[in-house]
C-alpha atoms as a PDB file:
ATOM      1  CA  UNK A   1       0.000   0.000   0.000  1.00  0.00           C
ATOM      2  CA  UNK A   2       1.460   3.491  -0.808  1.00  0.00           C
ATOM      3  CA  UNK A   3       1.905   5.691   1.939  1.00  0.00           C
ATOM      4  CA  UNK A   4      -0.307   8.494   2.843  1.00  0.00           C
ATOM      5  CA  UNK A   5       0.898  12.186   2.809  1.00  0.00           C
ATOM      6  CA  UNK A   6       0.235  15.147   4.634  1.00  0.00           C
ATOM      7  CA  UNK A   7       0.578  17.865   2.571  1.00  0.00           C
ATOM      8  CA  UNK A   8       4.014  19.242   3.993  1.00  0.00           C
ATOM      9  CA  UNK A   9       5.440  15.750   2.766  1.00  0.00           C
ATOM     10  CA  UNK A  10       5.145  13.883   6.397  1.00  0.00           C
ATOM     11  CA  UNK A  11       3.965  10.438   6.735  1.00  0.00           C
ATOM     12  CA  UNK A  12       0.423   9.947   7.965  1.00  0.00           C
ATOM     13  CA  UNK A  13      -0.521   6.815   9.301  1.00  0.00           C
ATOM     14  CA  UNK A  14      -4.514   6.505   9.753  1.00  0.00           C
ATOM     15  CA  UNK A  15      -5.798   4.427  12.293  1.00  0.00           C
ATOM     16  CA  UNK A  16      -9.416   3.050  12.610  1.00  0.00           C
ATOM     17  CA  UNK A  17     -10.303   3.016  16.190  1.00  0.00           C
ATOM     18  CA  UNK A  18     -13.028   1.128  17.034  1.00  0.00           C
ATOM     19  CA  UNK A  19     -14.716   0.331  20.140  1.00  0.00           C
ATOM     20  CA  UNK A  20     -15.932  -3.552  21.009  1.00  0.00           C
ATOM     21  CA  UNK A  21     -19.570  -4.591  20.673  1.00  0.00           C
ATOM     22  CA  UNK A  22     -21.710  -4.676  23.322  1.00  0.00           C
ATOM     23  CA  UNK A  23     -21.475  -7.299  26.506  1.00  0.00           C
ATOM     24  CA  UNK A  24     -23.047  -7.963  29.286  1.00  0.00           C
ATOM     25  CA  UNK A  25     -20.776  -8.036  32.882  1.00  0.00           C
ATOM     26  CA  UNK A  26     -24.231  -9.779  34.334  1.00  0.00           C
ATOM     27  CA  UNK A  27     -25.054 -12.721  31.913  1.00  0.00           C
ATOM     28  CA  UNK A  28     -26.527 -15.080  34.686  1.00  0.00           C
ATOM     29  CA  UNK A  29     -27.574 -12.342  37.435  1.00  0.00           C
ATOM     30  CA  UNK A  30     -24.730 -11.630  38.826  1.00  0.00           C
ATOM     31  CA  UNK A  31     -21.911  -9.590  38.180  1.00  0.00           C
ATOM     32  CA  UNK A  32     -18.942 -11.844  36.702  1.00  0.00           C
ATOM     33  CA  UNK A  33     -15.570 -12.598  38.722  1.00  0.00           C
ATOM     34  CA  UNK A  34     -13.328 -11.528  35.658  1.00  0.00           C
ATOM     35  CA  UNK A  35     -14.286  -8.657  33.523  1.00  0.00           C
ATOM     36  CA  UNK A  36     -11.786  -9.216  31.202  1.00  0.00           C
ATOM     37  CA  UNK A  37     -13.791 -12.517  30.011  1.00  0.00           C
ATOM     38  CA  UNK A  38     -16.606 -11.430  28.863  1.00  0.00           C
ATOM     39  CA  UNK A  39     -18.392 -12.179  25.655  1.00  0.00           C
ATOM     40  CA  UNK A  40     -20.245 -10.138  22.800  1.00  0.00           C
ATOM     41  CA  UNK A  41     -23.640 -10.168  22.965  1.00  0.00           C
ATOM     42  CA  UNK A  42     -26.099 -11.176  20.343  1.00  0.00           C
ATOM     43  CA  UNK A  43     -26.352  -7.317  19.399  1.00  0.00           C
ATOM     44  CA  UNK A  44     -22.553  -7.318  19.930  1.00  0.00           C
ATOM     45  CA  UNK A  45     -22.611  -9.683  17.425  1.00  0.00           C
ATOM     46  CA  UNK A  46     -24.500  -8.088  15.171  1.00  0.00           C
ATOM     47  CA  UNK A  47     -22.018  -4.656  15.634  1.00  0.00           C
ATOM     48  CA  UNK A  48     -19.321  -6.517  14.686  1.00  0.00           C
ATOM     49  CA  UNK A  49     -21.195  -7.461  11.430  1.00  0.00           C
ATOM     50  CA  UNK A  50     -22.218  -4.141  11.080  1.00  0.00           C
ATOM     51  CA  UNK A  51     -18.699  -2.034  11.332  1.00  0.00           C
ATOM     52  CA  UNK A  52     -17.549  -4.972   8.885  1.00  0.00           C
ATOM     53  CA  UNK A  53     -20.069  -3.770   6.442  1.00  0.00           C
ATOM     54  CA  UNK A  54     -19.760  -0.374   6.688  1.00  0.00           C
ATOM     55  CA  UNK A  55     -15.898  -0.067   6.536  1.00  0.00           C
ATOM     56  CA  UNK A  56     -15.817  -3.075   3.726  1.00  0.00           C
ATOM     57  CA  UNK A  57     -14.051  -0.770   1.031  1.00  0.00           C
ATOM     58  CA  UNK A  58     -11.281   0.239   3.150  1.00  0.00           C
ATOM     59  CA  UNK A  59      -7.999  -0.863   3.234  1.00  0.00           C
ATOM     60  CA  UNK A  60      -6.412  -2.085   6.238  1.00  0.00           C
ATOM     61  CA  UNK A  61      -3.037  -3.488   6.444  1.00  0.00           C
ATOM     62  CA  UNK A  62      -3.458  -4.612   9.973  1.00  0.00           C
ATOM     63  CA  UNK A  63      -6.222  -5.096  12.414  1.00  0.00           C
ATOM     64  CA  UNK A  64      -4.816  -4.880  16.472  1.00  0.00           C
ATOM     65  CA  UNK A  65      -6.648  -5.641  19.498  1.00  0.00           C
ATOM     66  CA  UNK A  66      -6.169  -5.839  22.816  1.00  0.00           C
ATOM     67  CA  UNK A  67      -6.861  -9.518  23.053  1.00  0.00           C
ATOM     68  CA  UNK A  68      -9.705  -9.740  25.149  1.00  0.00           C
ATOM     69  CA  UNK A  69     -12.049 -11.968  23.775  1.00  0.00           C
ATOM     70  CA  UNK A  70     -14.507  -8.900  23.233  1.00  0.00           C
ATOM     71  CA  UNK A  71     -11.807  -6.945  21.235  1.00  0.00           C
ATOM     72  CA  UNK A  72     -11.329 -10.210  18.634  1.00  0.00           C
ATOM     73  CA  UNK A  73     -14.567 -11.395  18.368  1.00  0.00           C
ATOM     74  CA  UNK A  74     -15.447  -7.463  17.218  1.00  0.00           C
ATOM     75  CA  UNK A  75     -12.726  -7.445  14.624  1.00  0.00           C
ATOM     76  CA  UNK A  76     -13.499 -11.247  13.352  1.00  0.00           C
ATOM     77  CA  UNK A  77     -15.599 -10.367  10.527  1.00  0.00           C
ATOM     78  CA  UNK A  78     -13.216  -7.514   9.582  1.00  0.00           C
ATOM     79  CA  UNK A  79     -10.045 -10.113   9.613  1.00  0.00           C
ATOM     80  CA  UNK A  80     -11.756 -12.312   7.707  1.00  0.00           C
ATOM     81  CA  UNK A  81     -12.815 -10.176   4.758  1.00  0.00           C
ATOM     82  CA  UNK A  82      -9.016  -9.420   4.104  1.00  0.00           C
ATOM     83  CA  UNK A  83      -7.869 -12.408   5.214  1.00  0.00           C
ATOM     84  CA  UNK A  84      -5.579 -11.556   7.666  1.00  0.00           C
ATOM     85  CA  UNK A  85      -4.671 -12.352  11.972  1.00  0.00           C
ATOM     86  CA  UNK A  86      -6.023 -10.590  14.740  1.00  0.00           C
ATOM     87  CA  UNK A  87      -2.661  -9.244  16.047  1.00  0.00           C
ATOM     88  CA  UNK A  88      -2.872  -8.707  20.153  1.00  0.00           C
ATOM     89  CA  UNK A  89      -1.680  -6.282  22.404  1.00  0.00           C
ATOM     90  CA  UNK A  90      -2.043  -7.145  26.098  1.00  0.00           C
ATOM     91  CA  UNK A  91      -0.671  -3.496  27.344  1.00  0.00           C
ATOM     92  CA  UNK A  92      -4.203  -2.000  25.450  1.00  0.00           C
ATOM     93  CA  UNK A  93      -6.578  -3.781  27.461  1.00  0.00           C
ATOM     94  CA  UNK A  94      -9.500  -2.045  29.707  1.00  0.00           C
ATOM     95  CA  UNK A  95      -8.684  -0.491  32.578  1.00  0.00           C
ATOM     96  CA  UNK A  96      -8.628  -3.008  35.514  1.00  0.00           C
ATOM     97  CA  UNK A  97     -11.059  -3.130  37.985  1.00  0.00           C
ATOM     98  CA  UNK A  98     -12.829  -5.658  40.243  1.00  0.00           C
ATOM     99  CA  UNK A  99     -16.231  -6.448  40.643  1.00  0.00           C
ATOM    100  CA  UNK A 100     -16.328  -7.133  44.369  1.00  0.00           C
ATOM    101  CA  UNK A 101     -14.779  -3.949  45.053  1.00  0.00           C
ATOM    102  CA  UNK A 102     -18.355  -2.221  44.552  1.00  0.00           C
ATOM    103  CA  UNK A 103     -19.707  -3.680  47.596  1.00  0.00           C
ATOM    104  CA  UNK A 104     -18.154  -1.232  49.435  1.00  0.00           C
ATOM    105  CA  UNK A 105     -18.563   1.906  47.170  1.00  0.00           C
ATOM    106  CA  UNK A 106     -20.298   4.138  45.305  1.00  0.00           C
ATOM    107  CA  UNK A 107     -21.157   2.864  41.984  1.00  0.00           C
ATOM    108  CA  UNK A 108     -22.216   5.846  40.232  1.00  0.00           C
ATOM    109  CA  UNK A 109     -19.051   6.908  39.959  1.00  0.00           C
ATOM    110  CA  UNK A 110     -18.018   4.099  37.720  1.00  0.00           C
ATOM    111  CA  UNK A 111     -19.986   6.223  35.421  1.00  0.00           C
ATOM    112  CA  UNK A 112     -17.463   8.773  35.449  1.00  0.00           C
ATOM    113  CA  UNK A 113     -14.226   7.552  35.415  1.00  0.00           C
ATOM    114  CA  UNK A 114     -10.692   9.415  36.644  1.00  0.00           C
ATOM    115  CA  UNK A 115     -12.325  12.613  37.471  1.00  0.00           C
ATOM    116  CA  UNK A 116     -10.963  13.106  41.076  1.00  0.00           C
ATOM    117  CA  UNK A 117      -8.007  12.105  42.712  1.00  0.00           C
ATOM    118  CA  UNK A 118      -9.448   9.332  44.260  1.00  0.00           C
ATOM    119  CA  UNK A 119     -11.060   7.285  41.551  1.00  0.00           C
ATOM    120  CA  UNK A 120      -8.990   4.172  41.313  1.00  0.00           C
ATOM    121  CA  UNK A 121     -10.707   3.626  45.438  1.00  0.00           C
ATOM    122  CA  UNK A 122     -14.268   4.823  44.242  1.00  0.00           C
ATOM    123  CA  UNK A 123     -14.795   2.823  40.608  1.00  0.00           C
ATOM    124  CA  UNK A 124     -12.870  -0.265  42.598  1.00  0.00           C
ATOM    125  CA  UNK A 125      -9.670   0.205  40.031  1.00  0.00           C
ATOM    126  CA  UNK A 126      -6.911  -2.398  40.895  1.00  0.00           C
ATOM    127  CA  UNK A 127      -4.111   0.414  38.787  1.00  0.00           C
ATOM    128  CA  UNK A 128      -4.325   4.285  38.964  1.00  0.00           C
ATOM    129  CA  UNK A 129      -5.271   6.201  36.286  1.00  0.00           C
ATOM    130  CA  UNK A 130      -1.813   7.261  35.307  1.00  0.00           C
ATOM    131  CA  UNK A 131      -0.516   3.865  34.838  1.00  0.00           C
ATOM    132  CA  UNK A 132      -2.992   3.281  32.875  1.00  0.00           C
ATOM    133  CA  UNK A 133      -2.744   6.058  30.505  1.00  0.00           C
ATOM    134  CA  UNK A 134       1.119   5.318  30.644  1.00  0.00           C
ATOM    135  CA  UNK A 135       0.833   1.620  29.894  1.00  0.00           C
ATOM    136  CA  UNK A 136      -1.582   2.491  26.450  1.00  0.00           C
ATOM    137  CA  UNK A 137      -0.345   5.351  25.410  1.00  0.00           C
ATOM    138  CA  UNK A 138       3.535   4.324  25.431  1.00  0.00           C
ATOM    139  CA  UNK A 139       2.141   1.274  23.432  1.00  0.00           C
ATOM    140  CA  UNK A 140       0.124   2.673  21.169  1.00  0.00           C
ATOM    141  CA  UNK A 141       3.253   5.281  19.999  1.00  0.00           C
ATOM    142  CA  UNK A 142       5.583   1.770  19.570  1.00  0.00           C
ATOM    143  CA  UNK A 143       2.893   0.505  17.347  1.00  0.00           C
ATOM    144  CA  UNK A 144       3.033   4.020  15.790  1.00  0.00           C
ATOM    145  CA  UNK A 145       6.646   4.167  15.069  1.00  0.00           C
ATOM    146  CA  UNK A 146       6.047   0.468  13.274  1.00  0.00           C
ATOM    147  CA  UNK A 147       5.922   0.567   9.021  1.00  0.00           C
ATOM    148  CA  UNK A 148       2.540   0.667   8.314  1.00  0.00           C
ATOM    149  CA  UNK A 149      -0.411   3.269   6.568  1.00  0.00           C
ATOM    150  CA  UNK A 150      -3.545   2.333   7.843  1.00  0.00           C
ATOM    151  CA  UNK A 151      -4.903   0.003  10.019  1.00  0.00           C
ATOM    152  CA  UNK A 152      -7.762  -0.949  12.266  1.00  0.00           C
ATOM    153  CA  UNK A 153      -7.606  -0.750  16.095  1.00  0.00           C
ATOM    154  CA  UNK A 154     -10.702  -2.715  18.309  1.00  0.00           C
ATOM    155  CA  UNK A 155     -10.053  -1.532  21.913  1.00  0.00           C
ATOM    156  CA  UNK A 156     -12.332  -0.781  24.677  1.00  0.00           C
ATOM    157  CA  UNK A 157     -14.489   2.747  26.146  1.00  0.00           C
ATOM    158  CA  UNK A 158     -11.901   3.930  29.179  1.00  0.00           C
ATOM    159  CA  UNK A 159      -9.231   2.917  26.306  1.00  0.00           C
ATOM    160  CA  UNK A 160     -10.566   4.748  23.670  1.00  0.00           C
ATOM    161  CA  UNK A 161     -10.935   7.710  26.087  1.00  0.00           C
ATOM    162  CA  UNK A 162      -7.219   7.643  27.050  1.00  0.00           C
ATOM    163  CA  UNK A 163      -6.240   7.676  23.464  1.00  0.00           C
ATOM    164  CA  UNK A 164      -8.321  10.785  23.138  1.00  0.00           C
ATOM    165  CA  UNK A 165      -6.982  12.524  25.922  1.00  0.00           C
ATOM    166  CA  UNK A 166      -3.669  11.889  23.907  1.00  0.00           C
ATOM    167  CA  UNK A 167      -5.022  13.299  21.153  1.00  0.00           C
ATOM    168  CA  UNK A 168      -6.029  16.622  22.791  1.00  0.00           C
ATOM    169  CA  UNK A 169      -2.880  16.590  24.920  1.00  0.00           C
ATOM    170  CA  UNK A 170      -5.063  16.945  27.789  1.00  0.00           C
ATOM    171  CA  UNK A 171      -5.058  15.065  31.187  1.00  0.00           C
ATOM    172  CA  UNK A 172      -6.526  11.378  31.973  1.00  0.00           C
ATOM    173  CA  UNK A 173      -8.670  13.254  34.423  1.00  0.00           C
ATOM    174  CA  UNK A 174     -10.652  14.389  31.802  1.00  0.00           C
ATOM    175  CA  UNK A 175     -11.312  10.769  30.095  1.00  0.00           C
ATOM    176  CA  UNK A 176     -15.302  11.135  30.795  1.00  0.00           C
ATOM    177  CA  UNK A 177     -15.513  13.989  28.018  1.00  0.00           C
ATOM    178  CA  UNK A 178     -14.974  10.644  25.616  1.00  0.00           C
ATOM    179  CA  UNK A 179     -17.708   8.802  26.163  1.00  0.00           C
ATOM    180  CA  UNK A 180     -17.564   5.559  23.375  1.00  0.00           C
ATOM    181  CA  UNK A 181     -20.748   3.518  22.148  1.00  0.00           C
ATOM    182  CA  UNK A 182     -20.040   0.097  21.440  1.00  0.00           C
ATOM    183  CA  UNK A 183     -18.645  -0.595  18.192  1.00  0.00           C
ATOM    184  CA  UNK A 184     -18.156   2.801  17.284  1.00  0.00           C
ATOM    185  CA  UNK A 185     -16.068   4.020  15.031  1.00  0.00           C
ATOM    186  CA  UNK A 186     -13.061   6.549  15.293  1.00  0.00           C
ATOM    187  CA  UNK A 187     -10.893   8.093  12.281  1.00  0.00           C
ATOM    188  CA  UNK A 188      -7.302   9.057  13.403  1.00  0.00           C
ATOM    189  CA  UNK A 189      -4.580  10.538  11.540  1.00  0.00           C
ATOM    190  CA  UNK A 190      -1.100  10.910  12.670  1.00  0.00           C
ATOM    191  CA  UNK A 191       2.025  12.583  10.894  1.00  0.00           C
ATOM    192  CA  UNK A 192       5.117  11.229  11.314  1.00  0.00           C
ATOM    193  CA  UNK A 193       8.258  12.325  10.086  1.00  0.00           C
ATOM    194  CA  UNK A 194      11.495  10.839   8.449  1.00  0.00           C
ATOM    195  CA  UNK A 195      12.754   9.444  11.990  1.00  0.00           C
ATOM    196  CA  UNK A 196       9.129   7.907  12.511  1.00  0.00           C
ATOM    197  CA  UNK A 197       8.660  10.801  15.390  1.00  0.00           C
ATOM    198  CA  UNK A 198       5.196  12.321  15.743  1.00  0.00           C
ATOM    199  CA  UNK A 199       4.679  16.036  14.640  1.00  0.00           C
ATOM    200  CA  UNK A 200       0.670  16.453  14.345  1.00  0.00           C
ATOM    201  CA  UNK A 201      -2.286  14.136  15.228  1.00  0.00           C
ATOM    202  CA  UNK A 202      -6.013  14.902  14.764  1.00  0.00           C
ATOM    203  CA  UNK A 203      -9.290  13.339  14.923  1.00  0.00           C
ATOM    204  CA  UNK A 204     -10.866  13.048  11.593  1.00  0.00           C
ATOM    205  CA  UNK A 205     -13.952  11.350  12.773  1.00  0.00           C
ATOM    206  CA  UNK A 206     -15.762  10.450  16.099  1.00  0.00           C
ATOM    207  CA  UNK A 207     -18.123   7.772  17.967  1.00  0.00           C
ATOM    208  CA  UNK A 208     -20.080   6.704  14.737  1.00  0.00           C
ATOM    209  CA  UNK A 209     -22.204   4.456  15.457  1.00  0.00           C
ATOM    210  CA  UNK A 210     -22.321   0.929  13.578  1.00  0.00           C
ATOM    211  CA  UNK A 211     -25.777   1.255  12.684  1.00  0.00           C
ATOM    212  CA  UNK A 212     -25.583   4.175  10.764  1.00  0.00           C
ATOM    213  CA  UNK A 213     -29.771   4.137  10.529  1.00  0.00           C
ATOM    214  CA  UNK A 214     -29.914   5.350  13.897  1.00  0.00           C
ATOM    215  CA  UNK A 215     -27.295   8.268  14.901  1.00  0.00           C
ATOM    216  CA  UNK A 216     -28.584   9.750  18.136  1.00  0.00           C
ATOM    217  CA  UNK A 217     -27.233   8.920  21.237  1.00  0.00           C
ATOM    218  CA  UNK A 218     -28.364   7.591  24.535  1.00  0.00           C
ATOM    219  CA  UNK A 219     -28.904  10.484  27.275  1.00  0.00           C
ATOM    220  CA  UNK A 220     -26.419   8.767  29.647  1.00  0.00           C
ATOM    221  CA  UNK A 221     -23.166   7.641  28.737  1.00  0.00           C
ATOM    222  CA  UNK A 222     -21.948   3.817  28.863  1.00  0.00           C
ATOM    223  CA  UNK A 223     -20.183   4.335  32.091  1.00  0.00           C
ATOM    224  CA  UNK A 224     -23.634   5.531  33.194  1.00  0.00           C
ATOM    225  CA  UNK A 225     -25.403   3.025  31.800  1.00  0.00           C
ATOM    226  CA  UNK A 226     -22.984   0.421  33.261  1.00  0.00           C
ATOM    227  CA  UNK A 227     -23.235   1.834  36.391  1.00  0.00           C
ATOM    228  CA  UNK A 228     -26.490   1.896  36.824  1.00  0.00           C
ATOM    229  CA  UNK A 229     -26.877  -1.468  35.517  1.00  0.00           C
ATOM    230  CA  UNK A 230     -24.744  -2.770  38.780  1.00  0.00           C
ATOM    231  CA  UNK A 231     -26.665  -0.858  41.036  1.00  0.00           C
ATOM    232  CA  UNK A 232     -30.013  -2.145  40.080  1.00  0.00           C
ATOM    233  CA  UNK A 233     -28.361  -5.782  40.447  1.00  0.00           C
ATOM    234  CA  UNK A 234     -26.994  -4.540  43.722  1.00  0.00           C
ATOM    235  CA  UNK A 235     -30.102  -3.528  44.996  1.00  0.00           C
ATOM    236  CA  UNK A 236     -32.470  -6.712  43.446  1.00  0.00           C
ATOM    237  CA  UNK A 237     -29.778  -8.640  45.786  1.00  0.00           C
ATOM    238  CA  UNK A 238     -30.310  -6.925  48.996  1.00  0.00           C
END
């Protein structure tokens, strides 16, 4: 594939950032022990089908995950179309949290992410925000400096967010301004120069939705809606 061009003559790599389908944390009516196992849905399915569909005439040279099962079964459809491996990244996984934790907290702010000092405590976080934004962020500029013009990226929502916050060279405190819907789709470009180093990035297009029929959004967010999914399970319990 020829390389793209900005138009002072530097590199730029386009990445397709997509979100996962949706899944379901409670899929026998309880909230599961390990988040990071959790499967598609049957309309996470049908995303995945979807964002295959609707991106069909692009080109993609790779297609990266984070190697959750969510992440691969989102991009399955997409790999298969072009005939090429899922490739997996463990450092761009969600952000790491544990269920049991919200026994003991406030749920609603799950719904809001890193925006005090004390979030990793109150959204039951097992790693603090800045090691989290550290640990995707220095990945996703290795994979950057790699030889490559476009490719496809399935991550996750507090992911995605991060990698806007990079974007807009703003803090991870600020991640809830991002909010993601599941399988959406992101359009990235970013200039490199000669010695592969970064000079401009920009966001070319945000959170489009996989059914492109139906382009409003929810009222809350996902964290929101995740949120208060737990604390209606929470309280059905007590």
């Amino acid at each position: 594939m020829q390389p793209n061009m900005s138009l002072d003559g530097h590199h730029r790599k386009r990445i397709y950032l997509f979100r996962h389908g949706e899944v379901n944390y409670m899929p026998s009516g309880k909230v599961v022990k390990d988040p990071n196992q959790v499967d598609l849905t049957e309309l996470g399915l049908l995303q995945a089908k979807l964002i295959d569909e609707n991106t069909k005439n692009i080109d993609f040279e790779r297609i990266i995950s984070s190697g959750l099962p969510r992440t691969i079964q989102t991009g399955a459809h997409m790999a298969k179309r072009r005939n090429i491996s899922i490739e997996a990244y463990p450092e761009l996984k969600e952000y790491q949290w544990d269920p049991k934790s919200f026994k003991d907290n406030d749920v609603r702010k799950f719904g809001y992410l890193f925006e005090n000092s004390k979030s990793k405590d109150a959204i039951g976080g097992i790693e603090e925000a800045d090691e989290f934004y550290n640990r995707v962020i220095n990945q996703l500029e290795k994979i950057i400096k790699e030889e490559w013009s476009q490719i496809a990226i399935v991550l996750h929502g507090a992911v995605n967010a991060a990698i806007m916050c990079w974007l807009n060279d703003i803090d991870i405190s600020l991640a809830s301004k991002f909010d993601q819907d599941h399988a959406a789709l992101n359009i990235i470009d970013v200039d490199t120069n000669e010695d592969g180093e970064i000079v401009r990035k920009s966001i070319r297009r945000y959170n489009i939705p996989p059914d492109l029929s139906n382009i409003d959004s929810d009222i809350r967010s996902s964290w929101e809606s995740t949120a208060s999914k737990i604390i209606s399970f929470n309280e059905s319990a007590t």
